[in-house]
Protein backbone atom coordinates (compact mmCIF):
# COMPACT_ATOMS: atom_id res chain seq x y z
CA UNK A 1 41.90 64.62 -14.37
CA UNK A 2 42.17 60.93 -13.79
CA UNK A 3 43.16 61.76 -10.05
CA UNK A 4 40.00 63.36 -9.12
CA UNK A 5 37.49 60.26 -10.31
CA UNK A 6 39.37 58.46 -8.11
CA UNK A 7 37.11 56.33 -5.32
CA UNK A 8 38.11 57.53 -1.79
CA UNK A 9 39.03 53.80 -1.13
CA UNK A 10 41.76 54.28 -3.63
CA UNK A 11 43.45 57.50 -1.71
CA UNK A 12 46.64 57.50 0.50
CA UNK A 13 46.21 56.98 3.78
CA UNK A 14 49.17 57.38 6.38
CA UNK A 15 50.08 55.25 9.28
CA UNK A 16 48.12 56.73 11.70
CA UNK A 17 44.84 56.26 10.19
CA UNK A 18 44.11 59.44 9.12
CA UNK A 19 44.20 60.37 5.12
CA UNK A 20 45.70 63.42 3.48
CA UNK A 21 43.24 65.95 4.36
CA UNK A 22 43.68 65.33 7.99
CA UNK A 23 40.38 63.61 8.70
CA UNK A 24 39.92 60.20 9.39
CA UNK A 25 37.91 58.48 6.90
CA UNK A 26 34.39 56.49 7.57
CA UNK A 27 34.17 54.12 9.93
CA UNK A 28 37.58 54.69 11.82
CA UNK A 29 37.58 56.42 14.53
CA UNK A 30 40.11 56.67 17.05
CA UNK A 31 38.92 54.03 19.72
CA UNK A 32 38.45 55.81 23.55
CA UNK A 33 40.43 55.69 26.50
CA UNK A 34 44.53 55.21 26.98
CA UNK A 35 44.41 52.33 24.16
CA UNK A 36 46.91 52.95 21.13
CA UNK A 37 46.15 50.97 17.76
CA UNK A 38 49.61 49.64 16.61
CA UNK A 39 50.25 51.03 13.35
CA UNK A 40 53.69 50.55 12.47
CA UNK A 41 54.37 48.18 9.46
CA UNK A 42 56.76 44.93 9.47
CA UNK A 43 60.08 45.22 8.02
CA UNK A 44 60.07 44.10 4.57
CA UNK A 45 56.72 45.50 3.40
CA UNK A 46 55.79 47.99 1.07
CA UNK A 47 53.95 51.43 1.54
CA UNK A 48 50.34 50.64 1.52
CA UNK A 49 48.71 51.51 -1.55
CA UNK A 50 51.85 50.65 -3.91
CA UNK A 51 52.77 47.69 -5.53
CA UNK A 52 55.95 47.18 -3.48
CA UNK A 53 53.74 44.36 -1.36
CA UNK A 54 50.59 43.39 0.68
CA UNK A 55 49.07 45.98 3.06
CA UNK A 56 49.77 45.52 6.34
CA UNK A 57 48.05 43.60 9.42
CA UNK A 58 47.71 47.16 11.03
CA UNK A 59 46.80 49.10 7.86
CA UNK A 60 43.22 50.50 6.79
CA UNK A 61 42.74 48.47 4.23
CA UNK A 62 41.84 44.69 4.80
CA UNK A 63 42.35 43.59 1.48
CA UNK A 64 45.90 43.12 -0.38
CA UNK A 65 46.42 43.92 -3.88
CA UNK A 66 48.06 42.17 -6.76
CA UNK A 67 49.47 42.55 -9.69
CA UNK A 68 47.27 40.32 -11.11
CA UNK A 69 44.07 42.52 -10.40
CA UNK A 70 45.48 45.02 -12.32
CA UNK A 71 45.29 43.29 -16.13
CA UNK A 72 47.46 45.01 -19.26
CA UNK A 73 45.37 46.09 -22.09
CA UNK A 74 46.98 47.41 -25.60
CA UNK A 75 46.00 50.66 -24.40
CA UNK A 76 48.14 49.81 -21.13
CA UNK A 77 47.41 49.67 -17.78
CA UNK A 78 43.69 49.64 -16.43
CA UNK A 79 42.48 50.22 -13.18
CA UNK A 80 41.52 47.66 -10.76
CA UNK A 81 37.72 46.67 -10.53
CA UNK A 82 35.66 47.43 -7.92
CA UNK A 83 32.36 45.02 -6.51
CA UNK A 84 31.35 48.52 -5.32
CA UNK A 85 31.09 52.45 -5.88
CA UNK A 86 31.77 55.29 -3.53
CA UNK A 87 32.66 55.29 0.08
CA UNK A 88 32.30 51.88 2.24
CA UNK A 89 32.60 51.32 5.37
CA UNK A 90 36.68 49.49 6.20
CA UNK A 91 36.03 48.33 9.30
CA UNK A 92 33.03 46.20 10.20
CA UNK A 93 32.61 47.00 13.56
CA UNK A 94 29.78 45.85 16.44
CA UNK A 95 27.87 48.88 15.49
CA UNK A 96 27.44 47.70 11.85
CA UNK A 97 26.24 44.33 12.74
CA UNK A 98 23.95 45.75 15.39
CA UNK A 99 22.11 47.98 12.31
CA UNK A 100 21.93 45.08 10.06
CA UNK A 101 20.39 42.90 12.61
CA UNK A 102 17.68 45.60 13.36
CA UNK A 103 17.38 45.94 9.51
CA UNK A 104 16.80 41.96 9.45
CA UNK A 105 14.58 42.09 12.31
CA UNK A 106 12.44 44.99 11.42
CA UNK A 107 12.29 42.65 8.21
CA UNK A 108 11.37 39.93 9.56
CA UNK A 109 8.36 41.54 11.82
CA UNK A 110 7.32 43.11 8.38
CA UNK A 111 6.94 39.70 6.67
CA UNK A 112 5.39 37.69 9.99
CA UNK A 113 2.84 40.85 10.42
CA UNK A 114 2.12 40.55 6.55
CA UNK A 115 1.74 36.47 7.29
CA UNK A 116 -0.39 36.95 10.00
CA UNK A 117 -3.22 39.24 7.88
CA UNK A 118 -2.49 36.61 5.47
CA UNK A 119 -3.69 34.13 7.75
CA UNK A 120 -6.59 36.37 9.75
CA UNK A 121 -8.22 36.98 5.96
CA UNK A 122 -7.89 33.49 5.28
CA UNK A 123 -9.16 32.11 8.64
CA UNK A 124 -12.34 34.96 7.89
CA UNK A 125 -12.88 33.60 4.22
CA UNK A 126 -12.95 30.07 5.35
CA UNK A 127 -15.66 30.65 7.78
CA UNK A 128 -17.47 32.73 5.57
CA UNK A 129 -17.22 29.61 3.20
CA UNK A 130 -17.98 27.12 6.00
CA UNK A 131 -20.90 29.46 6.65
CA UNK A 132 -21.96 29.52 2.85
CA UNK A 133 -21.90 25.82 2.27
CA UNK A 134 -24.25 24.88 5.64
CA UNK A 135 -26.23 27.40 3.69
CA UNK A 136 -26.44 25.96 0.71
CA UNK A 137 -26.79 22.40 1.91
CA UNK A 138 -30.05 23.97 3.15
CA UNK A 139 -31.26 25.79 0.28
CA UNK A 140 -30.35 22.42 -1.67
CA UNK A 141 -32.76 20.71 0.50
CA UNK A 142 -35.74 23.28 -0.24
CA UNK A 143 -35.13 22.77 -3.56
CA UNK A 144 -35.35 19.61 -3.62
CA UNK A 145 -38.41 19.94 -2.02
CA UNK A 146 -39.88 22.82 -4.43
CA UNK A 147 -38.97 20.09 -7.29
CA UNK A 148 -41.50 17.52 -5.96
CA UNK A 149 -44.14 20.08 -5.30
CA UNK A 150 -43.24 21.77 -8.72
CA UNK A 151 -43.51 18.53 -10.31
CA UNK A 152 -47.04 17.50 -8.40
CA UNK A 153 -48.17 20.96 -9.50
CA UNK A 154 -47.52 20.21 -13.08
CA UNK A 155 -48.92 16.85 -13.12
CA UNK A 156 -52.62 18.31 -12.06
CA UNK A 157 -51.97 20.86 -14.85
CA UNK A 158 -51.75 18.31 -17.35
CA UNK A 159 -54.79 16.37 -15.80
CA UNK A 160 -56.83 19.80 -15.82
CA UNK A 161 -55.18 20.61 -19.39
CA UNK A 162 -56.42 17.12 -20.56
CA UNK A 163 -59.72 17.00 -18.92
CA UNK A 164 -59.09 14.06 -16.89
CA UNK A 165 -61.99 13.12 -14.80
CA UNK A 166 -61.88 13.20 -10.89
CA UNK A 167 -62.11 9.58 -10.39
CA UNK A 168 -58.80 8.79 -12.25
CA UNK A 169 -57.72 11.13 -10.28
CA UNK A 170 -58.67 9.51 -7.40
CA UNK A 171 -57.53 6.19 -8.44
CA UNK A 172 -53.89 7.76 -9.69
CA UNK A 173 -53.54 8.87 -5.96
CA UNK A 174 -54.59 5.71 -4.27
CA UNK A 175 -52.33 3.82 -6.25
CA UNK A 176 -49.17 6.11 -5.47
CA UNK A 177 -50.35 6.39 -1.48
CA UNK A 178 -50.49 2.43 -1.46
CA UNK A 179 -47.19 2.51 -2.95
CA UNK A 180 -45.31 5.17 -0.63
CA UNK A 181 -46.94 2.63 2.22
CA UNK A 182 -45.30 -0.32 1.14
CA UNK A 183 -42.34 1.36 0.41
CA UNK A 184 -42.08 3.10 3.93
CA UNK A 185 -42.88 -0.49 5.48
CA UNK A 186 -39.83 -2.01 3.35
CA UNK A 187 -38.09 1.08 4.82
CA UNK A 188 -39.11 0.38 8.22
CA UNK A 189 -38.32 -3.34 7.92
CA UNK A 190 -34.46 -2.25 6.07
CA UNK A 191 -33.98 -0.21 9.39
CA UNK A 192 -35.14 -2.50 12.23
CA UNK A 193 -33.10 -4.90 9.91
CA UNK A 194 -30.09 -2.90 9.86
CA UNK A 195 -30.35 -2.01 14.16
CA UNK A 196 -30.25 -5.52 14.28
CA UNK A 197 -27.05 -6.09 12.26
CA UNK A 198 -25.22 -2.78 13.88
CA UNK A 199 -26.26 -4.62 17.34
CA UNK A 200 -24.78 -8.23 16.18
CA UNK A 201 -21.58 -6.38 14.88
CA UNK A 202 -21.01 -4.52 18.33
CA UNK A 203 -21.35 -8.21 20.21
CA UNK A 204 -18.75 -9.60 17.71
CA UNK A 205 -16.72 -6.61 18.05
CA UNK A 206 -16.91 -7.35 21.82
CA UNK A 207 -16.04 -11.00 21.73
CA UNK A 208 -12.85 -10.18 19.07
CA UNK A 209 -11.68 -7.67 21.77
CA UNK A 210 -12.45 -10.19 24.31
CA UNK A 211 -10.89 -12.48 22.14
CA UNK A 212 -7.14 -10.78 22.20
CA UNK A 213 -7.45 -9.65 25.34
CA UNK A 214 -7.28 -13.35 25.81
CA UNK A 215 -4.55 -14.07 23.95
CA UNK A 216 -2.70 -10.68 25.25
CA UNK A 217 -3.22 -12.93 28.82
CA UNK A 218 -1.92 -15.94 27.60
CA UNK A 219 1.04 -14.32 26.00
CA UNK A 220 1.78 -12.44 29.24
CA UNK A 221 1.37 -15.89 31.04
CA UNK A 222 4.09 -17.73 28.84
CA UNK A 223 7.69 -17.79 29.62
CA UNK A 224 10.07 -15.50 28.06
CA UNK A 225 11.33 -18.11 25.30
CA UNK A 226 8.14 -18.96 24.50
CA UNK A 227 7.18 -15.22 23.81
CA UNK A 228 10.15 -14.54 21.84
CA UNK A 229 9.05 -17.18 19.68
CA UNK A 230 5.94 -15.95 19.29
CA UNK A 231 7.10 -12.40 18.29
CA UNK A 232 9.68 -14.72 15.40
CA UNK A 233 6.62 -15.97 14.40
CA UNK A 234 4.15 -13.36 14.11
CA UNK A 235 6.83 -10.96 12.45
CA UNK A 236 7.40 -14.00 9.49
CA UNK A 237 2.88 -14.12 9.73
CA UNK A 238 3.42 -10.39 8.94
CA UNK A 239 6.27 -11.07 6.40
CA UNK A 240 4.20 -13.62 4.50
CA UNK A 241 1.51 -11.57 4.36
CA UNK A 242 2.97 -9.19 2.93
CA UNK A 243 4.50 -11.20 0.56
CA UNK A 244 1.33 -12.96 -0.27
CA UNK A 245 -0.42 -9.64 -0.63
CA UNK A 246 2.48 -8.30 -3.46
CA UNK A 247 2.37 -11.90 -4.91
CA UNK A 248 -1.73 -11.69 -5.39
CA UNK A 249 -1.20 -8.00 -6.83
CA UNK A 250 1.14 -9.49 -9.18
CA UNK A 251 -0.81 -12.20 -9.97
CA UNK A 252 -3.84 -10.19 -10.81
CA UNK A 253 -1.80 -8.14 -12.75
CA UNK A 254 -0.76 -11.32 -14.82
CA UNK A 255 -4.23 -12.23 -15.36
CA UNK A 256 -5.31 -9.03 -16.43
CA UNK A 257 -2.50 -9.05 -19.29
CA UNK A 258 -3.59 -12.61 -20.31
CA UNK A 259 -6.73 -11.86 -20.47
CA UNK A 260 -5.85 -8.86 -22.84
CA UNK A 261 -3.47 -10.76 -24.48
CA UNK A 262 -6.19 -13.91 -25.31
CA UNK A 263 -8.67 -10.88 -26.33
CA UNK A 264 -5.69 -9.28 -28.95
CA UNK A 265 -5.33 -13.07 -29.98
CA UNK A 266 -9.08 -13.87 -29.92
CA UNK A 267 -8.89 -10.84 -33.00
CA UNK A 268 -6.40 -12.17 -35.21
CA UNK A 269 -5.85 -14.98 -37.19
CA UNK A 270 -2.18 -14.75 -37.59
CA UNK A 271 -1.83 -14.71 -33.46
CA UNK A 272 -4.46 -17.77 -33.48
CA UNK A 273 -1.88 -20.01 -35.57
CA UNK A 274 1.60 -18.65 -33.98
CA UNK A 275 -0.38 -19.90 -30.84
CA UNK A 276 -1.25 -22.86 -32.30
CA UNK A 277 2.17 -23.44 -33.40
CA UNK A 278 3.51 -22.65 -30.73
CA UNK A 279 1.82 -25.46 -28.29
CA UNK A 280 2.47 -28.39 -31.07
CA UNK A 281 5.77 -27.28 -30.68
CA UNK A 282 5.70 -27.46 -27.04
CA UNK A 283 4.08 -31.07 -26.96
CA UNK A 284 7.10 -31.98 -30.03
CA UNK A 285 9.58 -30.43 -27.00
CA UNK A 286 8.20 -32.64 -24.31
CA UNK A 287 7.91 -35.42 -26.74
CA UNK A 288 11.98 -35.46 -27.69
CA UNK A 289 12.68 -34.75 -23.62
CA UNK A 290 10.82 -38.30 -23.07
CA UNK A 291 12.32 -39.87 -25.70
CA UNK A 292 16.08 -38.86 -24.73
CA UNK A 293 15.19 -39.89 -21.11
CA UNK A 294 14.33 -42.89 -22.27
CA UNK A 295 17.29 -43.30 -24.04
CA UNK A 296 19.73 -42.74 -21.15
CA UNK A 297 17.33 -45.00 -19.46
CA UNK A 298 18.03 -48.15 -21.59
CA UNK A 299 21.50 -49.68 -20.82
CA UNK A 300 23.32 -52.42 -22.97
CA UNK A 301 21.35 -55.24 -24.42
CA UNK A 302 22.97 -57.50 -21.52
CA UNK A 303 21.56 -55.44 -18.28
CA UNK A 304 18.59 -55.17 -20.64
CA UNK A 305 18.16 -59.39 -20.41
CA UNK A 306 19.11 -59.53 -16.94
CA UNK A 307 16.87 -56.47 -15.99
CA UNK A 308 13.65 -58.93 -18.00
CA UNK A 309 15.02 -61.81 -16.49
CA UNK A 310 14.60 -60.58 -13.13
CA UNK A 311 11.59 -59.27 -13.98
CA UNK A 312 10.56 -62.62 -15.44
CA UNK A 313 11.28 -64.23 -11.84
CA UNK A 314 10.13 -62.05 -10.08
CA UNK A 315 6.75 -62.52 -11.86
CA UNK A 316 6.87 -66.29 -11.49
CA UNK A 317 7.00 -66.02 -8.02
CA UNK A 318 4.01 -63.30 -7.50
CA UNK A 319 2.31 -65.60 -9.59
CA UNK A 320 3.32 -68.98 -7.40
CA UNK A 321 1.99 -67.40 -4.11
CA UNK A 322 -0.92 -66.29 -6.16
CA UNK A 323 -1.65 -69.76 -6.61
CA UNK A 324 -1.13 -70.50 -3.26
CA UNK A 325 -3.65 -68.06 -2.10
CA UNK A 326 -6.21 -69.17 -4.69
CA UNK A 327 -5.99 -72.49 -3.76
CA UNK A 328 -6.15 -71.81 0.32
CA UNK A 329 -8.89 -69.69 -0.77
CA UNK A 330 -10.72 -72.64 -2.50
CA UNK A 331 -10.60 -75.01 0.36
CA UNK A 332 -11.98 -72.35 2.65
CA UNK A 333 -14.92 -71.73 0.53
CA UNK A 334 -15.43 -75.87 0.45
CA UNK A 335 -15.29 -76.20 3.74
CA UNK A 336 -17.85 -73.33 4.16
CA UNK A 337 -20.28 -74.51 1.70
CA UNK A 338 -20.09 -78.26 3.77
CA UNK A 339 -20.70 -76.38 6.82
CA UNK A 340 -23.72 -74.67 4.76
CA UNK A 341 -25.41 -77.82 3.75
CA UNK A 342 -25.21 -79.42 6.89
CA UNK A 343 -26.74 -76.51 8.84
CA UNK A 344 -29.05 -76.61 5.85
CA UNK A 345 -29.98 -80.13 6.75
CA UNK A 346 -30.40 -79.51 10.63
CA UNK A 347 -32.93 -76.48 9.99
CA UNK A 348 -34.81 -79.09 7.96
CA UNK A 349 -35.02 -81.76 10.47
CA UNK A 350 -35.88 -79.00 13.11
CA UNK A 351 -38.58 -77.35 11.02
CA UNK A 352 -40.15 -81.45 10.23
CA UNK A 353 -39.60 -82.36 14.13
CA UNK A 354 -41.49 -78.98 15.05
CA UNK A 355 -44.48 -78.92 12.35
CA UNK A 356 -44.96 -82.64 13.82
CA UNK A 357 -45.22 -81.31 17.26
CA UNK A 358 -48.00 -78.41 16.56
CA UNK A 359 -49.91 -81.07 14.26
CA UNK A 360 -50.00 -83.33 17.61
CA UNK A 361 -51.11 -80.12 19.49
CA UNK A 362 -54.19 -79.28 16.79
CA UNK A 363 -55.55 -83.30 17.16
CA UNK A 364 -55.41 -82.63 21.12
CA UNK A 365 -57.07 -79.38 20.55
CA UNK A 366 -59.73 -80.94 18.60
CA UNK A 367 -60.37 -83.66 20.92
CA UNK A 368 -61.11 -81.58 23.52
CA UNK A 369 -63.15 -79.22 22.04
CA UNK A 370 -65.78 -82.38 21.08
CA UNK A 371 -65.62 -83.59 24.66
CA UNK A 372 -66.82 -80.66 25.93
C-alpha cells in the first residue's frame, strides 16, 4: 500500500531514460536526429534511486540523495520531504523558459495596461479638477460680489425699517462716495508709485548685470595666475560665508536661549540669587587671578630696590629736562613780551606822529575855507 502513494519522482527509472512502464516520463523526450544521450554510469556508483551513492551526471534525476535527508524516527525510517507534490518537470529545457517568459510578459503587459488606465483616469480627474477650481475661483468672485450688494441691500432695509429720512441718506452716501474717491486716488498714487519702483529696479538690475559682465571682462583679461587666485579667493568668500551664515544661526539660537533663560530667571527668586552668586564669585575669581599675578610679579626685596631705584633715576632725569624745557620756555616768552612792548611803543609813536599830521591838515583846511 505504501508503494502506490508513491510520487512518480520517487519511481525507478532505467538507464535509458525510460521508467518501468515503458514510457518516458515528462519532460524527456528522446532528442531528434542521429544524437545518442550517454547514459552509462561511472564505475564506482550506485544504482540510481538507492542509497549505494549519488545519481549520476547522465541520470534523470539532477539531484543526489543522502542519508541525511532521510531522518530516523522511533517509529523508524521516514520518507524524504518533498518542496513539491505530483509530477515536475526533470529537465528544464528552452521550451520551459520560453513559457515562463511569455507568462512574465503577458504579466507584465497586464500590470503596464492596468498602469496606464491608472494614469488616463487620473490625467481625466485632474482636469476635471483643474476645470472645477477655475470654476470656483469664479463663482468665489460673484460671491463676493453678491456679499457687497447683499450687504448694501440690508443697510437700506434697516434705514427703511428705522424710518431714516432721505437726507441722511443722502449725506451717508456722499460721505462713503468721497471716501471710495480718496481711496481710489491713494490707489492710483500706490500704483504710479509702484511702476516707478518696478522701473528703477529693472535699471539697477541692468547696471548689476552690466556690472559682472564687467568683471566677467576683467577676469577674462587677467593672466592665468591671477585668475587662479581669484577662483582661491572667491571659493574661501564662499567658505566664509557659509561659515558666517551657520555662525549667525548659531548665534541667534544662543540668544534666543538666553533670552528664555533670563525670562525663567526673571520668575524665580532662587535663580535671581544663584545668579547673583554666581557673578560675586566670578569678580572673587578674577580678583585671586590678579592677586597671584601679582605675586609672581614681585621678585626679591633686592630687584625690588633696584627696580625703585631705577625708577627713582629715571624720574630725576624726566624731571631735569623738564626743567630745562621750562626754563627755555621762560626766556622765549620774555623775549616775546620785550618784542611786544616795543612794537607796543612804535604803534604809539606812529598813531601821535599821524593824529599830528591830520590836525595840521584840518588848520590848512580851515584856512582856506575863510579865504575864499
Amino acid at each position: 500500500m505504501a508503494s502506490n502513494h508513491k510520487s512518480s519522482a520517487a519511481r525507478p527509472v532505467s538507464r535509458g531514460g525510460v521508467g518501468l512502464t515503458g514510457r518516458p516520463p515528462s519532460g524527456i523526450r528522446p532528442l531528434s536526429g542521429n544524437i545518442r544521450v550517454a547514459t552509462a554510469m561511472p564505475p564506482g556508483t550506485a544504482r540510481p534511486g538507492s542509497r549505494g551513492g549519488p545519481i549520476g551526471t547522465g541520470g534523470v534525476l539532477s539531484s543526489q540523495i543522502k542519508v541525511a535527508d532521510r531522518p530516523v524516527t522511533q517509529q523508524g525510517l521516514t520518507g524524504m520531504k518533498t518542496g513539491m507534490k505530483g509530477p515536475q518537470r526533470q529537465i528544464l529545457d528552452k521550451s520551459y523558459y520560453l513559457g515562463l517568459l511569455r507568462s512574465k510578459i503577458s504579466e507584465l503587459t497586464t500590470e503596464v495596461s492596468k498602469l496606464q488606465k491608472e494614469i488616463e483616469m487620473y490625467n481625466q480627474e485632474n482636469s476635471v479638477y483643474l476645470s472645477y477650481e477655475k470654476r470656483a475661483e469664479t463663482l468665489a468672485v460673484e460671491i463676493k460680489e453678491f456679499q457687497g450688494q447683499l450687504a448694501d441691500y440690508n443697510m437700506l432695509v434697516d434705514k427703511l425699517n428705522t424710518n431714516t429720512e432721505m437726507e441722511e441718506v443722502m449725506n451717508d452716501y456722499n460721505m462713503l462716495k468721497a471716501q471710495n474717491d480718496r481711496e481710489t486716488q491713494s490707489m492710483d498714487v500706490i500704483f504710479t508709485e509702484r511702476q516707478a519702483k518696478e522701473k528703477q529696479m529693472r535699471s539697477v538690475e541692468e547696471e548689476i548685470e552690466q556690472e559682472k559682465q564687467a568683471a566677467d571682462d576683467i577676469i577674462k583679461n587677467m593672466s592665468l595666475e591671477n585668475q587662479v587666485k581669484y577662483l582661491e579667493m572667491k571659493a574661501t568668500n564662499e567658505k566664509l560665508l557659509q561659515e558666517l551664515d551657520t555662525l549667525q544661526q548659531q548665534l541667534d539660537s544662543q540668544n534666543m536661549k538666553k533670552e528664555s533663560m533670563e525670562a525663567e530667571i526673571a520668575h524665580s527668586q532662587v535663580k535671581q540669587e544663584a545668579v547673583l552668586l554666581h557673578e560675586k564669585l566670578y569678580e572673587l575669581e578674577y580678583h585671586r587671578d590678579q592677586m597671584i599675578a601679582e605675586d609672581k610679579s614681585i621678585g626679591s626685596p633686592m630687584e625690588e630696590r633696584e627696580k625703585l631705584l631705577k625708577q627713582v633715576k629715571d624720574d630725576n632725569q624726566e624731571i631735569a629736562s623738564m626743567e630745562r624745557q621750562l626754563t627755555d620756555i621762560k626766556e622765549k616768552i620774555n623775549q616775546f613780551n620785550e618784542e611786544i612792548r616795543q612794537l607796543d611803543m612804535d604803534l604809539e609813536e606812529h598813531q601821535d606822529s599821524t593824529n599830528y599830521g591830520w590836525k595840521i591838515i584840518e588848520k590848512n583846511t580851515e584856512s582856506f575855507k575863510k579865504q575864499v
